[in-house]
Protein backbone atom coordinates (compact mmCIF):
# COMPACT_ATOMS: atom_id res chain seq x y z
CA UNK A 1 -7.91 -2.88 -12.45
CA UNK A 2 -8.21 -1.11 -8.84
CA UNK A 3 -6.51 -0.96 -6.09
CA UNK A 4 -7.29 -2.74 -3.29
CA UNK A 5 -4.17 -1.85 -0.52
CA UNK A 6 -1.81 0.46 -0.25
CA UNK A 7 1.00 -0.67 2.73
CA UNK A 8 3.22 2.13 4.11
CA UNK A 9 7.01 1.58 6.12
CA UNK A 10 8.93 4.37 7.18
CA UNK A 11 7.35 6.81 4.31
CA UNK A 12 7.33 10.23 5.43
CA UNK A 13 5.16 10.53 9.21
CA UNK A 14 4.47 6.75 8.75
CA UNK A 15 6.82 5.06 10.98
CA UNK A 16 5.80 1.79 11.30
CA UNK A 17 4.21 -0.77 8.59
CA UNK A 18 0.90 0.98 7.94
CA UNK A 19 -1.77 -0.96 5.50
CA UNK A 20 -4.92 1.11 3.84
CA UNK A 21 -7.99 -1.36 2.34
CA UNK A 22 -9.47 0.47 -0.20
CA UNK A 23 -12.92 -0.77 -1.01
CA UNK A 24 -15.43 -0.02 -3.77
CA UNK A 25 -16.25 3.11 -4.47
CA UNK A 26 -14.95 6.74 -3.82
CA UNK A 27 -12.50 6.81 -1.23
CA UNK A 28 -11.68 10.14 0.96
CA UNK A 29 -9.07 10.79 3.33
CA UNK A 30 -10.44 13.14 6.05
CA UNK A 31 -8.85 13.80 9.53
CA UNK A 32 -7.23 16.51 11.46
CA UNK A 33 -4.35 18.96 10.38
CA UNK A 34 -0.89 17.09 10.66
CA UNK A 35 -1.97 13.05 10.81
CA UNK A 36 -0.78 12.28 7.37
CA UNK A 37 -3.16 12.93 4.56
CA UNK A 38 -1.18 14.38 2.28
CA UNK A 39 1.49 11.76 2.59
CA UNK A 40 -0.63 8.86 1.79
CA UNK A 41 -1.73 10.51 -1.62
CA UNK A 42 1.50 11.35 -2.32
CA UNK A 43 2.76 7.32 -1.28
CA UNK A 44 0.38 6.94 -4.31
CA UNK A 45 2.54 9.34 -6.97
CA UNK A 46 5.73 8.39 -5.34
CA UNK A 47 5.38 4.65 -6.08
CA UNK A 48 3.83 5.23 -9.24
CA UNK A 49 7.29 6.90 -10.50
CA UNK A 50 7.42 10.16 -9.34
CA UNK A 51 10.34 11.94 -9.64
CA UNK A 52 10.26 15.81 -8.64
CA UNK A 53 10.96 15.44 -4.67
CA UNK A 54 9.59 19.18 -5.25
CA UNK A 55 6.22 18.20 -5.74
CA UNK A 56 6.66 15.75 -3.00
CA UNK A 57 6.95 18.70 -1.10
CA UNK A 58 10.59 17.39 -0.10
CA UNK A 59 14.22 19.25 -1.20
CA UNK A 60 15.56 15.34 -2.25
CA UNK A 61 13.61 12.06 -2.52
CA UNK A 62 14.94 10.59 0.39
CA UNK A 63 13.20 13.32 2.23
CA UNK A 64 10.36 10.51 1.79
CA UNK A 65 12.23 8.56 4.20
CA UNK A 66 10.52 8.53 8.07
CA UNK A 67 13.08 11.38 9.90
CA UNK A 68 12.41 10.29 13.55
CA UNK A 69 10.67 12.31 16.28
CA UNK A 70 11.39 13.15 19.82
CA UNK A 71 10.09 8.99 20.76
CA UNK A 72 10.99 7.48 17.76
CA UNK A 73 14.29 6.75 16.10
CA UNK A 74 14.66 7.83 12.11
CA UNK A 75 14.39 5.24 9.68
CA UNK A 76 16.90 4.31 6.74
CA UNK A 77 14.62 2.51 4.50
CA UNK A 78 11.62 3.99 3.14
CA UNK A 79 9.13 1.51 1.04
CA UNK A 80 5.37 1.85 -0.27
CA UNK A 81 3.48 -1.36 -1.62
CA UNK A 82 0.47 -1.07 -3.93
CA UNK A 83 -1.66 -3.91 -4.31
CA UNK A 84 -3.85 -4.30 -7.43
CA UNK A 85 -6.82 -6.06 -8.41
CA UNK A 86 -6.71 -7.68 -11.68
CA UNK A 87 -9.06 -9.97 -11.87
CA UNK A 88 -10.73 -8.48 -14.83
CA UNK A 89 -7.48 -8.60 -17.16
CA UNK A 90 -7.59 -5.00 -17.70
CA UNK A 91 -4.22 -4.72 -17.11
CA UNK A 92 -0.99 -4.54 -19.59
CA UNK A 93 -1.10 -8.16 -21.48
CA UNK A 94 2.11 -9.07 -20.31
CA UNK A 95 0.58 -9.31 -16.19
CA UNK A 96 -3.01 -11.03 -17.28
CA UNK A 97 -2.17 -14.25 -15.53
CA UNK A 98 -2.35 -12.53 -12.41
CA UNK A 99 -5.12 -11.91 -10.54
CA UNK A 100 -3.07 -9.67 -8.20
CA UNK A 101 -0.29 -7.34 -9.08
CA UNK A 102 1.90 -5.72 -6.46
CA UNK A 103 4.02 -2.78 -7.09
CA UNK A 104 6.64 -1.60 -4.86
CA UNK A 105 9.30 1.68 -4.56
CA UNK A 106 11.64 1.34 -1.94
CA UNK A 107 14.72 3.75 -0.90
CA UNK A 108 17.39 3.17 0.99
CA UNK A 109 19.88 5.95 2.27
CA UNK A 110 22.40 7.09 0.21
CA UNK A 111 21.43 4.06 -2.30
CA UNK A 112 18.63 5.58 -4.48
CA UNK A 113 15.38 3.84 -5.22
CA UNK A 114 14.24 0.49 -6.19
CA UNK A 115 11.24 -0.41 -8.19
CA UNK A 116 9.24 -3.89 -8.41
CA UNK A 117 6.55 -5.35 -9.96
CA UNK A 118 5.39 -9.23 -8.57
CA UNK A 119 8.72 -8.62 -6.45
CA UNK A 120 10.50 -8.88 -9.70
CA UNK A 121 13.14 -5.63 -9.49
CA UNK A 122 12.57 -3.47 -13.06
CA UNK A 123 13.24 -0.01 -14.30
CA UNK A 124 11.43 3.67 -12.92
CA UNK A 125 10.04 3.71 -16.55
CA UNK A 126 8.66 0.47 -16.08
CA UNK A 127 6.40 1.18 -13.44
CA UNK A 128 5.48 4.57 -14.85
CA UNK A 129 4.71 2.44 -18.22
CA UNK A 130 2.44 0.18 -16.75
CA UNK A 131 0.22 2.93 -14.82
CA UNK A 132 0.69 4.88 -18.62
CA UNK A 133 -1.15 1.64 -19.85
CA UNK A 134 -4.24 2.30 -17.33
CA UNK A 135 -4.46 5.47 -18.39
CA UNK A 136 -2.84 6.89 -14.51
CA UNK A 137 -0.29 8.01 -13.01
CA UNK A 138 1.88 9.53 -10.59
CA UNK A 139 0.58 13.12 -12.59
CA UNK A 140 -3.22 11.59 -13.22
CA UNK A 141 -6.10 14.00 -12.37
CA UNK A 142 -7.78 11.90 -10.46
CA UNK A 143 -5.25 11.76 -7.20
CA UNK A 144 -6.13 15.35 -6.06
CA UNK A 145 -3.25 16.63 -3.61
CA UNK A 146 -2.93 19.78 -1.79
CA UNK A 147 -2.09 22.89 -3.33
């Protein structure tokens, strides 16, 4: 199983609807200081189930949510989309009719968070038990962050 998109709305400095292709391979997120690297990776934990807003460098989770800058209005709705390539089965049983699996976190203010898989609304530990079952995670060694 890989990914193959993640799609960004109001997370963090990412105001608008934002999609990343990830292709084959190794992918790297380079650019200058301040354009949102850090936030991407951490869309990654923070629809995979995390739940410290600490380590989301944040003092609540719906710090997540876009703030607004001096030309742009905040945003009350925060949401991160992960599309996954399953074509190979490899994922949990229960998902092996799919060759696609979406999973998707979204917050709303002063609501709490939502989690989906196949637009289907289940549990935090859901979501955290399916990446478990890949052997990832929002805590997995192989999503380096800073610090």
């Amino acid at each position: 199983m890989e990914f193959k998109k993640i799609q960004l709305n109001g997370f963090k400095s990412f105001s608008e609807k934002t999609d990343f292709i990830i292709d084959n391979g190794l992918t790297g997120i380079v650019g200058p200081n301040g354009c949102g690297k850090s936030n991407i990776v951490e869309s990654l934990r923070w629809c995979m189930g995390e739940t410290s807003a600490k380590s989301m460098r944040g003092s609540g989770m719906e710090d997540v949510i876009f703030s607004g800058t001096s030309n742009r209005p905040s945003k009350n709705i925060s949401e991160v989309v992960l599309l996954l390539d399953n074509k190979a089965k490899e994922g949990p049983s229960q998902y092996n009719e799919f060759d696609e699996i979406t999973i998707k976190r979204k917050i709303e203010k002063d609501k709490g968070s939502k989690y989906y898989i196949n637009d289907k609304e289940v549990r935090a530990r859901d979501v955290q038990t399916f990446f478990a079952d890949l052997s990832t995670g929002a805590h997995s060694p192989s999503l380096i962050s800073q610090g």
